[in-house]
C-alpha atoms as a PDB file:
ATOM      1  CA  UNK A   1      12.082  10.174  -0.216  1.00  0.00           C
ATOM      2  CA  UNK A   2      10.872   8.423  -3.243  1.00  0.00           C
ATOM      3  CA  UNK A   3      10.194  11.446  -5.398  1.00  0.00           C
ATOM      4  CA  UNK A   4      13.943  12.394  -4.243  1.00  0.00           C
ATOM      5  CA  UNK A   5      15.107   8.638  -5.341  1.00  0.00           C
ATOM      6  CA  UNK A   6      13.591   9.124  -8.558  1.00  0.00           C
ATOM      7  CA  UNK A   7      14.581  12.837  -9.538  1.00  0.00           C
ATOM      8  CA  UNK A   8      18.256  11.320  -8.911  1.00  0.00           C
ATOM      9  CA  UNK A   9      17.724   8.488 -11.084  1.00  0.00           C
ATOM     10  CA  UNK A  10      16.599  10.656 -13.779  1.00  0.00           C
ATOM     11  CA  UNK A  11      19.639  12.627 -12.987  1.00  0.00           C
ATOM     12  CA  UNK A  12      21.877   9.431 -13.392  1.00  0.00           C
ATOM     13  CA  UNK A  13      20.079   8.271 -16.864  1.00  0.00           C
ATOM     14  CA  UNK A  14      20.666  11.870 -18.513  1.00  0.00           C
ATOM     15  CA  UNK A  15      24.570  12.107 -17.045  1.00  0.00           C
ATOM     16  CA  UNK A  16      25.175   8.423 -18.632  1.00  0.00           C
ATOM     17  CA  UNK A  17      23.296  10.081 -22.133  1.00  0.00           C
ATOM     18  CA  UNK A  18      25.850  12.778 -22.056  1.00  0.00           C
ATOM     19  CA  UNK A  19      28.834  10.591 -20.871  1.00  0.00           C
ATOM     20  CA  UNK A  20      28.377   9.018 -24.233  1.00  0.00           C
ATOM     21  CA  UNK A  21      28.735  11.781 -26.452  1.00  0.00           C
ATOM     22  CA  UNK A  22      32.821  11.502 -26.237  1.00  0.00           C
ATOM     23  CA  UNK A  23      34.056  10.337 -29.992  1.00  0.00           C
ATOM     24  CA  UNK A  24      37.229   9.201 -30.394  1.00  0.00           C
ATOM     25  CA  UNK A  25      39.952  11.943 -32.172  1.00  0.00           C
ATOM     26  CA  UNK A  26      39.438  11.496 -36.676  1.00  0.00           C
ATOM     27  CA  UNK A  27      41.552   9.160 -37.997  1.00  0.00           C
ATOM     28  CA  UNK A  28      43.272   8.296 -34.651  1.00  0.00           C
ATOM     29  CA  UNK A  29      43.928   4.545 -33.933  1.00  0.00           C
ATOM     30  CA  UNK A  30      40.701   3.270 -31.674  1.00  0.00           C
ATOM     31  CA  UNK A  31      42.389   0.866 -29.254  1.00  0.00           C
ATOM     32  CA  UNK A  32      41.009   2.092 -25.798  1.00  0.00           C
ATOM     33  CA  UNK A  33      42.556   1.670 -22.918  1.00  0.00           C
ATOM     34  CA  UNK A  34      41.292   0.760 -19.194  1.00  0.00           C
ATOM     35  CA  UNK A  35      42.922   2.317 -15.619  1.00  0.00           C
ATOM     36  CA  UNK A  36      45.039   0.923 -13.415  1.00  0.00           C
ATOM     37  CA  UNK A  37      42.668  -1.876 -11.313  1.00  0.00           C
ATOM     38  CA  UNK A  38      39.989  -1.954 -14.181  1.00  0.00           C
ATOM     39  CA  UNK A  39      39.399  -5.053 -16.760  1.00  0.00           C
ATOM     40  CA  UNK A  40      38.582  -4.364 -20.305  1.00  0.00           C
ATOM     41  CA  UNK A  41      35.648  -5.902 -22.980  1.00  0.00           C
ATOM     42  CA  UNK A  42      35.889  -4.212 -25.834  1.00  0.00           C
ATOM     43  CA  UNK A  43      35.441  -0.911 -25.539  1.00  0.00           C
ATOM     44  CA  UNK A  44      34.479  -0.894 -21.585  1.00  0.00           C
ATOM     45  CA  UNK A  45      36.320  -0.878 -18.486  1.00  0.00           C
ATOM     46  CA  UNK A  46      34.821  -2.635 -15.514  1.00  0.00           C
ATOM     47  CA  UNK A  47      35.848  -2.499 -11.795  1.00  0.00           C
ATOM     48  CA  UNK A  48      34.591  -4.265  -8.692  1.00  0.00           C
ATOM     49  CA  UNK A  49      34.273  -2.244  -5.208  1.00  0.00           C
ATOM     50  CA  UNK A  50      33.688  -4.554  -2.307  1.00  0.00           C
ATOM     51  CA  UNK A  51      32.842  -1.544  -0.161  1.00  0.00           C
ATOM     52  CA  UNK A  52      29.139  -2.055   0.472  1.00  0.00           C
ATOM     53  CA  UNK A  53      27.240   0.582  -0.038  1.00  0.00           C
ATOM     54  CA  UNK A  54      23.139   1.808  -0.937  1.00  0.00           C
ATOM     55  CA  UNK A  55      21.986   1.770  -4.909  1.00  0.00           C
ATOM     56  CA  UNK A  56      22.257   5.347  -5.177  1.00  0.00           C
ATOM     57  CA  UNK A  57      25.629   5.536  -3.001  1.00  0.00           C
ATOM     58  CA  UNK A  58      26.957   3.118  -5.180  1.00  0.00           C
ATOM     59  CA  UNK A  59      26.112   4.898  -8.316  1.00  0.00           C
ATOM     60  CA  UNK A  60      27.336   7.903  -6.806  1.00  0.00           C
ATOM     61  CA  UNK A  61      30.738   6.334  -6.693  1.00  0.00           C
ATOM     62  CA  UNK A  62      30.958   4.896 -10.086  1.00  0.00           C
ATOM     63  CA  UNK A  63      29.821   8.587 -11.356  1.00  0.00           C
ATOM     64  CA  UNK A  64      33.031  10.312  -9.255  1.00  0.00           C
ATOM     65  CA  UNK A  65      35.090   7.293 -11.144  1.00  0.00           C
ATOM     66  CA  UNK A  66      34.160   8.190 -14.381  1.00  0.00           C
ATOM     67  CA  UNK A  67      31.318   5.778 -14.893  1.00  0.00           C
ATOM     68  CA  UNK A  68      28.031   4.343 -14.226  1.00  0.00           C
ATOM     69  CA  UNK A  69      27.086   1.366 -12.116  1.00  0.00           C
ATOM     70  CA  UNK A  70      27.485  -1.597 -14.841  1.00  0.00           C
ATOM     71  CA  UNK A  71      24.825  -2.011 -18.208  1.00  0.00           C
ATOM     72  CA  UNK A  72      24.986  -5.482 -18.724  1.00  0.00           C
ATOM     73  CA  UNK A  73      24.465  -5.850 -22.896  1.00  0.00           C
ATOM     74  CA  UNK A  74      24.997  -9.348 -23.425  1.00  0.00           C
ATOM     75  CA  UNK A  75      26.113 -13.175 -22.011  1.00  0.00           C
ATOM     76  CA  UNK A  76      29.799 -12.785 -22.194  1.00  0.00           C
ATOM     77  CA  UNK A  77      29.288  -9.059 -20.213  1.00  0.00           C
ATOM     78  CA  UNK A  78      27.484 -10.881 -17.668  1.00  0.00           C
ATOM     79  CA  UNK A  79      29.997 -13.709 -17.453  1.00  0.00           C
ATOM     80  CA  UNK A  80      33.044 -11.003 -17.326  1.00  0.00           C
ATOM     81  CA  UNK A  81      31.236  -9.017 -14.340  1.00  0.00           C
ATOM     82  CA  UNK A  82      30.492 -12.449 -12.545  1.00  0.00           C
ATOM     83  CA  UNK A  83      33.892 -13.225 -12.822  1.00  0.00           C
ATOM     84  CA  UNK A  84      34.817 -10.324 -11.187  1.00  0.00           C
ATOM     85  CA  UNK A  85      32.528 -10.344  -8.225  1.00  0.00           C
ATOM     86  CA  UNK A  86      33.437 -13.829  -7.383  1.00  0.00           C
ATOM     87  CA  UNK A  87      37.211 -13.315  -7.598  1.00  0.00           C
ATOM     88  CA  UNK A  88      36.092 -10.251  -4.793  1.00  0.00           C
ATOM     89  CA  UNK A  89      34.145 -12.751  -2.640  1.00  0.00           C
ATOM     90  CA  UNK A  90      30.992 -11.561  -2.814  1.00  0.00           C
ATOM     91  CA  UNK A  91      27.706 -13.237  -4.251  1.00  0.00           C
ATOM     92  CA  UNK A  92      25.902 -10.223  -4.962  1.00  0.00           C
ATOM     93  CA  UNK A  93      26.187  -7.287  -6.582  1.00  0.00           C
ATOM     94  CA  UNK A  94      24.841  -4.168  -7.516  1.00  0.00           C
ATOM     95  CA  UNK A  95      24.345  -3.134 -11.174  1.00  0.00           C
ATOM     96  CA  UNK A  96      23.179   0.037 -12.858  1.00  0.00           C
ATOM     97  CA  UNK A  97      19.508  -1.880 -13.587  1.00  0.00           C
ATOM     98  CA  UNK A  98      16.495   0.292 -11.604  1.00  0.00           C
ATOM     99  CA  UNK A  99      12.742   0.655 -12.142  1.00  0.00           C
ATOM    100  CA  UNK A 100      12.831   3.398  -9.863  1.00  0.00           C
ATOM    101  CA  UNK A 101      11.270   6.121 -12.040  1.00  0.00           C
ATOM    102  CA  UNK A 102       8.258   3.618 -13.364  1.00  0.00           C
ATOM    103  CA  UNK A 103       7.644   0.781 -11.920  1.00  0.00           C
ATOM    104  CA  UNK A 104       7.598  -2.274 -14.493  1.00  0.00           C
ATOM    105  CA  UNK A 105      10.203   0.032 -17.136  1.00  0.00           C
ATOM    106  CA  UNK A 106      13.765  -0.798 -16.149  1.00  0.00           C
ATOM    107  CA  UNK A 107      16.744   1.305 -17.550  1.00  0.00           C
ATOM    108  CA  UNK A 108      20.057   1.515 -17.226  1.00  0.00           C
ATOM    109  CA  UNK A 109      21.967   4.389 -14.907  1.00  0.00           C
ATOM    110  CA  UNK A 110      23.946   4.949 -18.226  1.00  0.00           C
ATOM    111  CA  UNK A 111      21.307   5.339 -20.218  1.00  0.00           C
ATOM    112  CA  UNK A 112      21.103   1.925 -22.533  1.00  0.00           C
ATOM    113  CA  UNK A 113      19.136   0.055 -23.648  1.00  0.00           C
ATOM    114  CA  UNK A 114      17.755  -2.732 -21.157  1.00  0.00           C
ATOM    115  CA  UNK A 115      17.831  -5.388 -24.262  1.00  0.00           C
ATOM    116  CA  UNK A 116      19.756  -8.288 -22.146  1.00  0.00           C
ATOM    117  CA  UNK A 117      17.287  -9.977 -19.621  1.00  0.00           C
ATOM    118  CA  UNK A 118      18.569 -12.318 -17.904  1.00  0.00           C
ATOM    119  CA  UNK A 119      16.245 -12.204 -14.439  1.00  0.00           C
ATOM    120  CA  UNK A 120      15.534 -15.256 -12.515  1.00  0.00           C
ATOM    121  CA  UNK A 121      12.293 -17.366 -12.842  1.00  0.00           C
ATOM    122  CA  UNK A 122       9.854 -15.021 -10.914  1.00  0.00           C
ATOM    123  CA  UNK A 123      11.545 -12.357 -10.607  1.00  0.00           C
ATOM    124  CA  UNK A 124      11.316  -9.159 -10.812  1.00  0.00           C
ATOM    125  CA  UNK A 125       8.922  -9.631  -7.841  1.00  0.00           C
ATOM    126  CA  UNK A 126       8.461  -5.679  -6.919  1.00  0.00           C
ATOM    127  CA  UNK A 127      10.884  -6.623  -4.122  1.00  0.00           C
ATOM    128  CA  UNK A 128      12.507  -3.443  -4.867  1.00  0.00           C
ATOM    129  CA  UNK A 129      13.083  -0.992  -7.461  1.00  0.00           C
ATOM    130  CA  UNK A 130      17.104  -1.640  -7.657  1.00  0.00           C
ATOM    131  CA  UNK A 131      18.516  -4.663  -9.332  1.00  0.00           C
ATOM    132  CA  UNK A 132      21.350  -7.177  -7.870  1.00  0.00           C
ATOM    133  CA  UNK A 133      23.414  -9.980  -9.584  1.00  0.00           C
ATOM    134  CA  UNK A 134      23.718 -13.532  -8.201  1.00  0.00           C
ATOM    135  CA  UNK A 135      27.287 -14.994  -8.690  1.00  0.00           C
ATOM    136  CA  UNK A 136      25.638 -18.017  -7.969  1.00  0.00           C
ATOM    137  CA  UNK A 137      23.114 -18.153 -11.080  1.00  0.00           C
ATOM    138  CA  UNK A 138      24.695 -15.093 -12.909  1.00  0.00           C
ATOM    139  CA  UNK A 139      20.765 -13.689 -12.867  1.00  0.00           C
ATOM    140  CA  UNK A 140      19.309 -10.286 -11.754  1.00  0.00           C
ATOM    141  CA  UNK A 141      16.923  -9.676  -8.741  1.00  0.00           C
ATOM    142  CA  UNK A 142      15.395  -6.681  -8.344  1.00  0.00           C
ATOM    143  CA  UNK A 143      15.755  -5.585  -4.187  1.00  0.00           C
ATOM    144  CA  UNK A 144      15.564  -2.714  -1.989  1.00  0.00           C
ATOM    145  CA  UNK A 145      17.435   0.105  -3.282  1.00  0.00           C
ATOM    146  CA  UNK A 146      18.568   1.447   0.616  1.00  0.00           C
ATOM    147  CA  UNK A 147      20.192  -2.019   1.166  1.00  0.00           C
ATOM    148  CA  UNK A 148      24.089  -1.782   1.387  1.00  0.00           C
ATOM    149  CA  UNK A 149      25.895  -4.481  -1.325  1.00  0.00           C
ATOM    150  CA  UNK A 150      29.153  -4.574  -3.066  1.00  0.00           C
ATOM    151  CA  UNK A 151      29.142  -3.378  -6.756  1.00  0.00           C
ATOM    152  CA  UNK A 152      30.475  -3.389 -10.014  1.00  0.00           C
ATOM    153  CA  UNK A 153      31.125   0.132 -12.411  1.00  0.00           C
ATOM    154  CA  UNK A 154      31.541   0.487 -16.123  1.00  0.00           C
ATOM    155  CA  UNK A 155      33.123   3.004 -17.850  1.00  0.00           C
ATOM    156  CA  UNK A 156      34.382   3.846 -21.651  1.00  0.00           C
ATOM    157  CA  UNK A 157      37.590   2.874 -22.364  1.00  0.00           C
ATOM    158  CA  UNK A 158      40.181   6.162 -23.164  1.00  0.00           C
ATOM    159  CA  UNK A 159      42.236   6.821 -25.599  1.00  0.00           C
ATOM    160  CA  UNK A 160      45.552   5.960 -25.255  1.00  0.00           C
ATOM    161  CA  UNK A 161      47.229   6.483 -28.884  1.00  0.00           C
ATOM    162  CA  UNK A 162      47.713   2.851 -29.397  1.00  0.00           C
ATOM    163  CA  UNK A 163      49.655   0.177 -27.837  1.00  0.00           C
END
């Protein structure tokens, strides 16, 4: 089971590499737009399922939407995605943060850079190998990947040919 856990992450981190190799059309206008359901930040769309579900179930879902679970890259990220977990009700959340394939080296699903720490004192605490977000102190946990949590996925924003 593990060694199946972390071919799929490796699986997840090379689909978000490739996911990122769209370029916007030369010379078109860059404004991006989101879909229906999904709030923007910048150039990302973000969306909040309250369906609980496992890590890699999760992920699977935000894949078959177009995405990733969410990279968090800075404060006002983490503040957006907060914001939309507590608007759903939850106070947890999944996000695309694992150490699944080395313990101790966390990556994104996506494939960025993990450059925005914000874990809570003591963690992570080898808990788990899958990392959660507190609504309540907007920091990450790291927990069991097979327990079954709301989430939140990120996805590029499309273009739309301008407003």
């Amino acid at each position: 089971m593990a060694f199946a856990l972390q071919v799929f992450f490796l699986l997840c981190g090379i689909s978000g590499l490739l996911t990122g190799a769209w370029s916007w059309p030369s010379g078109e206008d860059k404004d991006g737009c989101c879909p229906k359901d999904w709030t923007q930040l910048d150039d990302h769309c973000y969306i909040f399922q309250d369906d609980t579900r496992t890590f890699a179930d999760a992920e699977s879902v935000c894949n078959n939407l177009g995405g990733n679970l969410a990279s968090i890259r800075s404060y006002v990220e983490n503040l957006v995605i907060v914001g939309l977990v507590k608007e759903g009700g939850a106070e947890f959340t999944w996000i695309g943060l694992h150490d699944a394939i080395e313990k101790g080296d966390f990556i994104w699903t996506d494939g960025t850079d993990f450059d925005f720490d914000h874990f809570a004192l003591g963690e992570p605490d080898d808990t788990g190998d899958c990392v959660d977000l507190s609504v309540a102190d907007r920091t990450f946990f790291d927990e069991d990947c097979t327990l079954e949590k709301p989430y939140v996925c990120i996805r590029d924003t499309f273009y739309c040919g301008g407003h």
